[in-house]
Protein backbone atom coordinates (compact mmCIF):
# COMPACT_ATOMS: atom_id res chain seq x y z
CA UNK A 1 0.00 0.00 0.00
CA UNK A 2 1.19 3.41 -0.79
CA UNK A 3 1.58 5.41 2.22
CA UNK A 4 1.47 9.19 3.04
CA UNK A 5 2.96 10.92 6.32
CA UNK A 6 1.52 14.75 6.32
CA UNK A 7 3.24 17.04 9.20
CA UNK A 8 2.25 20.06 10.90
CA UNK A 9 4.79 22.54 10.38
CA UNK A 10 5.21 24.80 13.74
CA UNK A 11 6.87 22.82 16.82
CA UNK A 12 6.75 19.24 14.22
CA UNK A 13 9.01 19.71 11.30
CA UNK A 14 10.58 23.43 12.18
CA UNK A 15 11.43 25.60 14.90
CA UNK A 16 9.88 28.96 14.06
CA UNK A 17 9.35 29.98 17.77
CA UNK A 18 12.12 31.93 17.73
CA UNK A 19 11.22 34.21 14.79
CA UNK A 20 8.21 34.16 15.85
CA UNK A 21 9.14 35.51 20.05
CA UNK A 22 11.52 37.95 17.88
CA UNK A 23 8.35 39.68 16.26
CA UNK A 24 5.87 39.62 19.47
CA UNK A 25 8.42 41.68 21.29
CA UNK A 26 8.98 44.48 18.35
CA UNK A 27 5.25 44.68 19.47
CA UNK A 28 5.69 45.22 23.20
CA UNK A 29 8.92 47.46 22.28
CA UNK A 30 6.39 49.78 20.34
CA UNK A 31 4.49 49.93 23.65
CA UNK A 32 7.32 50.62 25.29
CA UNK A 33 7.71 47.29 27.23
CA UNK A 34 10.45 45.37 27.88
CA UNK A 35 11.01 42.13 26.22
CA UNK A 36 9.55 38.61 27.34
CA UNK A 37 11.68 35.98 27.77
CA UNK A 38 11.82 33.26 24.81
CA UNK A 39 10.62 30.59 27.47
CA UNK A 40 7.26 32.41 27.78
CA UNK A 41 6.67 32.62 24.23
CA UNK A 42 7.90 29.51 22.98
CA UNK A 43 4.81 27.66 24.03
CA UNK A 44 2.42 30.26 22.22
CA UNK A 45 4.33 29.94 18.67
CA UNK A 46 1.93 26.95 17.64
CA UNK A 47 -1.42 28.96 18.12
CA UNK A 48 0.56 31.87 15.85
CA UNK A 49 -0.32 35.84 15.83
CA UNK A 50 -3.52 35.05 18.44
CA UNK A 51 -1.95 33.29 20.90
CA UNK A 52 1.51 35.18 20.76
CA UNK A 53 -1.02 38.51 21.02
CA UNK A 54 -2.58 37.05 23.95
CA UNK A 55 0.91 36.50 25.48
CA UNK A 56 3.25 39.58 24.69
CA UNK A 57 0.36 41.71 25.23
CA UNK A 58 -2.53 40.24 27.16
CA UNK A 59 -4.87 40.98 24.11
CA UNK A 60 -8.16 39.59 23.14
CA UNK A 61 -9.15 39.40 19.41
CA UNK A 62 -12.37 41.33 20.73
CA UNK A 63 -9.94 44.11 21.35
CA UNK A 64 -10.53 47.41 19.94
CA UNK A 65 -6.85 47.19 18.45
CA UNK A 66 -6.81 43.74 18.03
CA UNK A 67 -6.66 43.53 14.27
CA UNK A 68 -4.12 46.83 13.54
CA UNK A 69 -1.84 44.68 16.22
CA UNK A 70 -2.32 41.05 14.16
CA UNK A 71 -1.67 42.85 11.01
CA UNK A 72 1.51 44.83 12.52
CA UNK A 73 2.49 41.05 13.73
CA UNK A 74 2.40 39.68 10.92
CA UNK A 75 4.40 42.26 8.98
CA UNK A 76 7.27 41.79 11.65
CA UNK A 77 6.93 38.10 11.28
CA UNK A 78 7.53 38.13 7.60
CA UNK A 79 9.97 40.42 7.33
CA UNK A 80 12.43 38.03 9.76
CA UNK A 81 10.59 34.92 9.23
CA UNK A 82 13.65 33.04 8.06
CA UNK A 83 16.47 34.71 10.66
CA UNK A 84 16.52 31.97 13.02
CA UNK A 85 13.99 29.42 12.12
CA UNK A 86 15.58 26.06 11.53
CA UNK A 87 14.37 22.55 11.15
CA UNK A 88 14.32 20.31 14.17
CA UNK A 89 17.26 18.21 14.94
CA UNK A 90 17.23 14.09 13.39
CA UNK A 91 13.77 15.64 11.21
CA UNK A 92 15.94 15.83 8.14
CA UNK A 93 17.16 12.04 8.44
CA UNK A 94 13.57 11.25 9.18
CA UNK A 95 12.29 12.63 5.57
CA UNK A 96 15.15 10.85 3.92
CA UNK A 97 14.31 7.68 6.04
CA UNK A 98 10.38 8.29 4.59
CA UNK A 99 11.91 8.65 1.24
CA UNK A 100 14.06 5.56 1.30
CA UNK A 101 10.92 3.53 2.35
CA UNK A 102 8.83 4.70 -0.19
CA UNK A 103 7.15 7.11 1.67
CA UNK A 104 5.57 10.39 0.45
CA UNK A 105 5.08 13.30 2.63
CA UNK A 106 3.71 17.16 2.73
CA UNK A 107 3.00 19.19 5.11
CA UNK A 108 -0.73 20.69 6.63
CA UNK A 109 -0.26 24.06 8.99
CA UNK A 110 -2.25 27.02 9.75
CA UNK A 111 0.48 29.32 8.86
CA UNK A 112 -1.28 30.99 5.96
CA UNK A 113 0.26 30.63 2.44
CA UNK A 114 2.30 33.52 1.69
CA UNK A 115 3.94 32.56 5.16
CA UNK A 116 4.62 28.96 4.97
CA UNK A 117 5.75 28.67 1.34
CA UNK A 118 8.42 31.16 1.24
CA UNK A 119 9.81 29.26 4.66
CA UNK A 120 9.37 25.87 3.63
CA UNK A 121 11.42 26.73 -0.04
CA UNK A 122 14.21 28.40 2.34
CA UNK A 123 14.57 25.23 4.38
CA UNK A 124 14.62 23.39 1.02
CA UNK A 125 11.63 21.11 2.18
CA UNK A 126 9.81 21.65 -1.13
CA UNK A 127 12.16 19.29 -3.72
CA UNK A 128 10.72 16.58 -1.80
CA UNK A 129 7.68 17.64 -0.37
CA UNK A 130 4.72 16.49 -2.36
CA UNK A 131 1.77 19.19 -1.28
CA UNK A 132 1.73 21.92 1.17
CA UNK A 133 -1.67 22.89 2.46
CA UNK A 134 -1.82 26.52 4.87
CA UNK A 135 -4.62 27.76 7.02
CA UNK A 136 -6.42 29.71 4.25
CA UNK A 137 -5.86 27.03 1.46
CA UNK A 138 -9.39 25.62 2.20
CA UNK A 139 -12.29 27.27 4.03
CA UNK A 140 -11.25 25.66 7.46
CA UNK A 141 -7.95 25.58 9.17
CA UNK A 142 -7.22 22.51 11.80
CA UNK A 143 -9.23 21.28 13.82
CA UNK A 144 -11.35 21.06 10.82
CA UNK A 145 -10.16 17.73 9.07
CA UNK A 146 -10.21 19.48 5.52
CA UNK A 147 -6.84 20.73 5.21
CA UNK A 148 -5.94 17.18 5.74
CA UNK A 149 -8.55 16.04 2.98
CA UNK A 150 -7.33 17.85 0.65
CA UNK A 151 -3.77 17.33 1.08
CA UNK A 152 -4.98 13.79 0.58
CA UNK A 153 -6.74 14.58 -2.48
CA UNK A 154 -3.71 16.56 -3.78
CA UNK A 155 -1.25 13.72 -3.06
CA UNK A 156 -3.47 11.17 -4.65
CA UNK A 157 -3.99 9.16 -1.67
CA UNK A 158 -6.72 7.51 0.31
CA UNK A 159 -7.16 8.76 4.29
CA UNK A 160 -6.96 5.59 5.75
CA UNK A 161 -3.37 5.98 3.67
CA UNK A 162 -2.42 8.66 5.82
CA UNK A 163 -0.85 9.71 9.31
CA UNK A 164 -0.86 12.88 10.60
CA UNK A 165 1.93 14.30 12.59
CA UNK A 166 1.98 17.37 14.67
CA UNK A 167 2.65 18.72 18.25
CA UNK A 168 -0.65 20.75 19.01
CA UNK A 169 -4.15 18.90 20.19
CA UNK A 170 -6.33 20.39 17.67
CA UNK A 171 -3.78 18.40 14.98
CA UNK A 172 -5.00 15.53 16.70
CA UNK A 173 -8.55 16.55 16.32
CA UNK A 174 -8.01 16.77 12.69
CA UNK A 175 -6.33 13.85 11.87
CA UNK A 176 -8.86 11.66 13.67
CA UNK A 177 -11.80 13.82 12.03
CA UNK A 178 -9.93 13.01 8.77
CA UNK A 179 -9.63 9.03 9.73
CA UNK A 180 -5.88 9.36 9.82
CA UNK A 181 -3.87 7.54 12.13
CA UNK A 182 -2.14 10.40 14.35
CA UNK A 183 0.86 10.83 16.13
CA UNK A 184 1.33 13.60 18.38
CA UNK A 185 4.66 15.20 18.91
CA UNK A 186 5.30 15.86 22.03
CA UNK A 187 8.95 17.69 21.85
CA UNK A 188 7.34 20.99 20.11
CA UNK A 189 5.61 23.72 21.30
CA UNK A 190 2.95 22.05 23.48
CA UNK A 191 3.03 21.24 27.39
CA UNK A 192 4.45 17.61 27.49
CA UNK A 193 2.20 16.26 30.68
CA UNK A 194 -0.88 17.22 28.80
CA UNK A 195 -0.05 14.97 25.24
CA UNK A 196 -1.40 11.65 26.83
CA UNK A 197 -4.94 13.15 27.36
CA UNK A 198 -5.05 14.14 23.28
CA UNK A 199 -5.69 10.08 22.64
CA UNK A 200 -3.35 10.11 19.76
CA UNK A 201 -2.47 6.50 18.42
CA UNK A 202 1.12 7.60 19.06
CA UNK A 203 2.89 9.53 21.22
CA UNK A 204 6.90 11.03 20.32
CA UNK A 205 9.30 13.06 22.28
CA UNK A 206 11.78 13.62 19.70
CA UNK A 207 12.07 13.54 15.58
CA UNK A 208 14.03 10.22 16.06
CA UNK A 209 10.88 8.32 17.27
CA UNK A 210 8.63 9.10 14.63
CA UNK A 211 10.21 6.22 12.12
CA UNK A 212 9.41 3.38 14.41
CA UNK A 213 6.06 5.09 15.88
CA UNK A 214 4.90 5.36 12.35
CA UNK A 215 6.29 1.49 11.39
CA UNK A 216 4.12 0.62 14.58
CA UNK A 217 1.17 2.49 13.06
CA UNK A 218 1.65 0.17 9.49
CA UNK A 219 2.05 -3.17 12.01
CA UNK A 220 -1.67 -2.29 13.07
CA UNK A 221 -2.91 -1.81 9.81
């Protein structure tokens, strides 16, 4: 059977907290605040301008300057969006290791588009990567299984074909709304102790366990 492995981007394949920290304290530094530490804002990089909003600058989206703020964000993220973002440690070895075993893969996020592309290209994920879905490629961004669908679609493969990979719950959600098999990833951006409760059929704390979690995945097949 032809097999497809789809991965969140944020916190599964790349690090991008740290581009991402970078650009939520230009916003406090506008206000005139000091800078947060990186620890504080590494855990908000997976929920993206919202959650980093919420964090650098206690703000709501029902905020009167809520949307002049994302928009700001978002400039600042772009224009430094590949200073320091790298891809996680053993995850390169892991997509040749896919390859080898003739393994497709692409990647689902809700980074939108014009975000995600231009990072994924600098990382030089996109010679192998067969389909890259973003939060505004379909009407719904995860939880909603239909990025996932239609990454499926694109790829030419079957759900029940395909397992999901990514380090927040609601990727979870969406794989298993999708009837993927999932496997959560427990070494980004999320809060370790609180993985077990997602129900994932796997569970990873670092890029080198993902081979055997997904060959455990195939055994059950």
């Amino acid at each position: 059977m032809r097999k497809l492995v789809l991965f969140d981007f944020d916190g599964t394949l790349a690090d991008t907290a740290p581009d991402l920290a970078s650009a939520a304290n230009k916003m406090r530094a506008r206000q005139g605040l000091e800078p947060m530490p990186y620890d504080v804002l590494r855990p908000m990089a997976s929920q993206g301008a919202r959650g980093l909003l919420r964090a650098s600058l206690d703000m709501q989206p029902d905020h009167p300057d809520y949307e002049s703020c994302r928009l700001q964000f978002l400039k600042d993220y772009e224009d430094e969006m590949t200073t320091l973002t790298e891809i996680f440690p053993g995850i390169r070895e892991l997509l040749d290791q896919l390859s080898s075993n003739d393994y497709s893969w692409g990647i689902v996020t809700n980074k939108v588009e014009h975000l995600a592309v231009p990072i994924v290209k600098h990382l030089g994920l996109d010679k192998e990567c067969v389909v890259t879905v973003g939060g505004d490629t379909t009407p719904y961004p995860k939880p909603h299984p239909a990025p996932l669908l239609y990454a499926a679609e694109q790829a030419g493969f079957e759900p029940a074909q395909c397992i999901y990979v990514g380090d927040d719950q609601r990727d979870i959600v969406a794989g298993k709304a999708a009837g993927m098999k999932t496997v959560a990833a427990a070494y980004g951006y999320c809060v370790p102790a609180e993985v077990a409760s997602w129900n994932a059929d796997a569970v990873v704390n670092s890029p080198e366990e993902i081979w055997p979690a997904i060959q455990g995945l195939q055994a059950t097949r």
